[in-house]
Protein backbone atom coordinates (compact mmCIF):
# COMPACT_ATOMS: atom_id res chain seq x y z
CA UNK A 1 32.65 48.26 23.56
CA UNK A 2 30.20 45.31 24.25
CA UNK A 3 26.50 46.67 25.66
CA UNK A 4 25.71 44.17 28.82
CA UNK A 5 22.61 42.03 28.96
CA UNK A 6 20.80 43.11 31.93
CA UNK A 7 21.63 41.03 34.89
CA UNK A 8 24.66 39.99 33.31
CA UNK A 9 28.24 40.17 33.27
CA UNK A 10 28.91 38.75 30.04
CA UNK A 11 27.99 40.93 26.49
CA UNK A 12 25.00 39.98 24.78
CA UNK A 13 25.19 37.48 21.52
CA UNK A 14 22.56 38.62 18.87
CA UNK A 15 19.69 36.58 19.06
CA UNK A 16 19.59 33.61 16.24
CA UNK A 17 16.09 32.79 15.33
CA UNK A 18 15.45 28.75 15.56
CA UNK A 19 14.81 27.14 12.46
CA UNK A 20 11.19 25.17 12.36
CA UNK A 21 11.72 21.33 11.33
CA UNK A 22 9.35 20.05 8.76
CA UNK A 23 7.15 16.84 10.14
CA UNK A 24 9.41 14.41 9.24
CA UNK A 25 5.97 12.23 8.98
CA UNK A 26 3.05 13.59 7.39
CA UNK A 27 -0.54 11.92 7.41
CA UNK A 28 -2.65 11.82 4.34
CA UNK A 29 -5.60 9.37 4.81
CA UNK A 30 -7.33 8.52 8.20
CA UNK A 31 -9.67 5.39 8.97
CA UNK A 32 -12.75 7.44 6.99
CA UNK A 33 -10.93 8.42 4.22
CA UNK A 34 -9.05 4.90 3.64
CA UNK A 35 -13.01 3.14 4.20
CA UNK A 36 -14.56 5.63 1.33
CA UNK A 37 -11.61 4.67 -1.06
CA UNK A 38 -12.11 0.87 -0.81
CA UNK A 39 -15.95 1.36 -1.03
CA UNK A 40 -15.17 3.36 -4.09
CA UNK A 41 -12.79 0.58 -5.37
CA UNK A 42 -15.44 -2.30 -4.57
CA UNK A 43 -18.02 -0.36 -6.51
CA UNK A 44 -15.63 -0.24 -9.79
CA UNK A 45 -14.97 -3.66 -9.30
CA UNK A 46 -18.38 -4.29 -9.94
CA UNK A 47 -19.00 -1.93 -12.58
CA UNK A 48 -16.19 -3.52 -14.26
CA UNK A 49 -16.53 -7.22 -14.15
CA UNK A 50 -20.99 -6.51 -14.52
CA UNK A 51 -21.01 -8.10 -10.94
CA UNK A 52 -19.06 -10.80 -9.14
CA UNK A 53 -19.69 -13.50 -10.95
CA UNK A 54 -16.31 -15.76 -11.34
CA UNK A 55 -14.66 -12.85 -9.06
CA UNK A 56 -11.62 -13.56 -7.34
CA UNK A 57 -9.75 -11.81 -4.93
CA UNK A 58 -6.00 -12.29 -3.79
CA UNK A 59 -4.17 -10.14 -1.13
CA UNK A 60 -0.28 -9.76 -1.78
CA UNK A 61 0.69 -10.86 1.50
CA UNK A 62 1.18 -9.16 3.95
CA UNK A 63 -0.74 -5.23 3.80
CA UNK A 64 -2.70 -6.69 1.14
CA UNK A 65 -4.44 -9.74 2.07
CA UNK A 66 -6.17 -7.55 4.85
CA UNK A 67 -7.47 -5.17 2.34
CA UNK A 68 -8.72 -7.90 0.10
CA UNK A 69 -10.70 -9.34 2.89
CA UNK A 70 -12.05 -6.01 2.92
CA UNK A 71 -13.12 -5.55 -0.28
CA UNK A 72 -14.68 -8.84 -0.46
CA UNK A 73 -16.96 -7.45 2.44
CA UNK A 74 -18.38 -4.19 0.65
CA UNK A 75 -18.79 -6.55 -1.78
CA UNK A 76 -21.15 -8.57 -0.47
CA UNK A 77 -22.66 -6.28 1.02
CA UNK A 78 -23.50 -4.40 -2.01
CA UNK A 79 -24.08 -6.99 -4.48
CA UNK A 80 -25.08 -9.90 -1.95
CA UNK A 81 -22.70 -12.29 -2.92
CA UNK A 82 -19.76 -13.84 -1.55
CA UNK A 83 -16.37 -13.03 -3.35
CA UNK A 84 -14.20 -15.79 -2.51
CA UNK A 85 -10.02 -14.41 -1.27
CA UNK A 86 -6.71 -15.65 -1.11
CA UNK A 87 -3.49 -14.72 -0.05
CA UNK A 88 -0.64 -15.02 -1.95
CA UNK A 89 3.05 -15.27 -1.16
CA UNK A 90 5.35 -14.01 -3.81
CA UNK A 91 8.68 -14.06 -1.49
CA UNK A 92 10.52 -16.81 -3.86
CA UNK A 93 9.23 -14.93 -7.32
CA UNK A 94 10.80 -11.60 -6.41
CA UNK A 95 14.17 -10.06 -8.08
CA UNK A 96 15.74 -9.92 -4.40
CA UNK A 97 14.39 -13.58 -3.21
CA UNK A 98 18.29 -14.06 -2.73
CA UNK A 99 18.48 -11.07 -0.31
CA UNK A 100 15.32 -12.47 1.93
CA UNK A 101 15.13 -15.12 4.92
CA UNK A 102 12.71 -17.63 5.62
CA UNK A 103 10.74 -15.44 7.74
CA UNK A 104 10.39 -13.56 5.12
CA UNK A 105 8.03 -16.67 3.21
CA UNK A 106 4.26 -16.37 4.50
CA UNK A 107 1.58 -19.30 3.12
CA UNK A 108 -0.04 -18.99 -0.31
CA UNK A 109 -4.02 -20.03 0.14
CA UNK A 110 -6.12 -19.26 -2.13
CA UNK A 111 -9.06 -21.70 -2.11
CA UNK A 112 -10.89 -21.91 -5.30
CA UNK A 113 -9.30 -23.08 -8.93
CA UNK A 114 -8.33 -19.38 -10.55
CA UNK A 115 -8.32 -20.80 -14.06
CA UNK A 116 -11.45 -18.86 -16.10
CA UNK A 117 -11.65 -16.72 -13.13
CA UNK A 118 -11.50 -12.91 -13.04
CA UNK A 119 -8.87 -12.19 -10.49
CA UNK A 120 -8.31 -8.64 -8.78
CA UNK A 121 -4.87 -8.72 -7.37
CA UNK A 122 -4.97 -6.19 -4.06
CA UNK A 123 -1.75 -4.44 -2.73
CA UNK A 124 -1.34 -1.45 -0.31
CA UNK A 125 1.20 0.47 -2.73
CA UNK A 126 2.25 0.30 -6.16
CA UNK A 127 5.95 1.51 -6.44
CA UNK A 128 8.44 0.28 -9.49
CA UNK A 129 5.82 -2.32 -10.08
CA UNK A 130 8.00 -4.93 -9.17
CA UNK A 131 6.21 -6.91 -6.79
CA UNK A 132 3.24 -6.89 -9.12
CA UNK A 133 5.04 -8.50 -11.72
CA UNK A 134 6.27 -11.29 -9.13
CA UNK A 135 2.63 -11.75 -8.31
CA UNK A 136 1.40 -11.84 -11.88
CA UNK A 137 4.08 -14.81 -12.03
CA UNK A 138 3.35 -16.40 -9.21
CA UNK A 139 -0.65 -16.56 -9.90
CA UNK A 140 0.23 -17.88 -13.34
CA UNK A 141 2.22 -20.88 -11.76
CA UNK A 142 -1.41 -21.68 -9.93
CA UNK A 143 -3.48 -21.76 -13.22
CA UNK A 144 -4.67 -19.52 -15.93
CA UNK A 145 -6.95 -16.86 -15.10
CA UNK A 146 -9.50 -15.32 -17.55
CA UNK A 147 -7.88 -12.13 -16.21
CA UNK A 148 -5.88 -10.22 -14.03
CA UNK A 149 -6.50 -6.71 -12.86
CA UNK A 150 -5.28 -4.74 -10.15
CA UNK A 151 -6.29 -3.32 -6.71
CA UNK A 152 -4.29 -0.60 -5.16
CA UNK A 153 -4.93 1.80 -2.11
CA UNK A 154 -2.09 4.34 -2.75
CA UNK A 155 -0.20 4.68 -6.35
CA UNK A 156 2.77 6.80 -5.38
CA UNK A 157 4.76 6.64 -9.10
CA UNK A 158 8.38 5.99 -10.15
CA UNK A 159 7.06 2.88 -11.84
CA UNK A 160 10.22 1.03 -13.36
CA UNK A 161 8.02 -1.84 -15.15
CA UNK A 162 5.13 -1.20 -17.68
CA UNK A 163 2.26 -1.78 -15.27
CA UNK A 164 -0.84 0.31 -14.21
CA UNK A 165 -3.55 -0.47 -11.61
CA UNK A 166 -6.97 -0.52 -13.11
CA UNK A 167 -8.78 0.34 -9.66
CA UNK A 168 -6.92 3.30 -7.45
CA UNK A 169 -7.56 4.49 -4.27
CA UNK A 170 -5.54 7.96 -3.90
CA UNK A 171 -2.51 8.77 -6.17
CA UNK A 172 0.40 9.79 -4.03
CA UNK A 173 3.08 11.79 -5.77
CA UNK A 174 5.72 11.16 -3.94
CA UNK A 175 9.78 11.50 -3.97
CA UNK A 176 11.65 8.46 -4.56
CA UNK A 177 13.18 9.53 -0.92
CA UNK A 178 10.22 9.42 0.60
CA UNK A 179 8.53 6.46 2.38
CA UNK A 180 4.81 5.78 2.25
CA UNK A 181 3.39 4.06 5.63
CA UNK A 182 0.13 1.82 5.71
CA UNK A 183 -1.02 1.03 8.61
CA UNK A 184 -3.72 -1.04 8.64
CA UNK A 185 -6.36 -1.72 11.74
CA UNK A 186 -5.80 -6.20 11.58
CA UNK A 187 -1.81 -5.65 11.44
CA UNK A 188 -1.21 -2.45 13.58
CA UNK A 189 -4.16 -1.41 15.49
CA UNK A 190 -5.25 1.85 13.26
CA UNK A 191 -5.77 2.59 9.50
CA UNK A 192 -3.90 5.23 8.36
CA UNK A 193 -1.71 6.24 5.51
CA UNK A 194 1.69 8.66 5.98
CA UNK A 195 4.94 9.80 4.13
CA UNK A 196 7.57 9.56 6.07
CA UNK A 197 9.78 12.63 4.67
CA UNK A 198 13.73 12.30 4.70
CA UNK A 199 15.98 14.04 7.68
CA UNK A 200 18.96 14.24 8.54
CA UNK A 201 18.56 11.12 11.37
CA UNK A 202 17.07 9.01 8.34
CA UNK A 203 19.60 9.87 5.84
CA UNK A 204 22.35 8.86 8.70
């Protein structure tokens, strides 16, 4: 025989605890934290290269042309001279160009000659490395650089093509489920960088 709940007429059900939900989005850098990495990066830039002399920068458009205007600020600030920046498209040099629409295609400008230059490519996230190596091509079609190096804020792993950055801003182990959100202060309104962690909505 059932016990009865107190003011009721119906037996009582055994109380099933609620599961907690993970975040299914999960900061890990805010505005300070995303400001001290670029410093940091600007500062190995220089280190590297013994100044800006002949420096170049070029933003993979879109997250990355912001943060290559950025960089060129801290460093001018800390070396006093102007890095010159440019912004490159890579839509028609990538593996799934076929896939893409023409609102996809932004506006290459880059305004000095980057032959016998020292150019810092500068990208948000390095993934498979695929969109590096469609930028790497699509710089060479513009001239012949002394070199090419490479500017990331987050390196997250599962690279599928031999390529490293030389200049890091916070390694990001990460699932290949997982998606990594920049959000950057010219494009969104607020810097910030999150993993967005699978459920059961965005495996749907």
């Amino acid at each position: 025989m059932h016990s009865a709940c107190p003011l009721s007429t119906s037996p009582c059900r055994p109380h099933r605890k609620k599961e907690a939900r993970m975040p299914t989005e999960v900061k890990v850098m805010d505005a300070h934290e995303m400001r001290r990495a670029l410093t940091r990066i600007a500062h190995e830039i220089l280190e590297r290269n013994k100044g800006a002399e002949d420096l170049v920068l070029v933003g993979i458009l879109r997250r990355g042309a912001p943060l290559a205007h950025r960089l060129s600020r801290l460093i001018e600030q800390i070396e006093g001279t102007a890095v010159p920046v440019g912004e490159l498209d890579i839509s028609l040099y990538r593996d799934d160009y076929r896939t893409r629409t023409v609102s996809d295609i932004g506006a290459t400008r880059i305004p000095v000659d980057i032959t016998g230059k020292k150019v810092v490519l500068v990208d948000e996230v390095i993934y498979t490395g695929r969109t590096v190596r469609a930028a790497i091509t699509a710089l060479m079609d513009l001239g012949r650089p002394e070199c090419i190096q490479l500017a990331v804020l987050i390196d997250r792993g599962h690279r599928e093509l031999p390529i490293r950055p030389d200049y890091v801003g916070k390694n990001l182990p990460t699932s290949r489920q997982e998606f990594v959100e920049v959000r950057l202060e010219e494009l969104h309104g607020e810097d910030s960088v999150s993993i967005r962690k699978p459920d059961e909505e965005r495996q749907a």
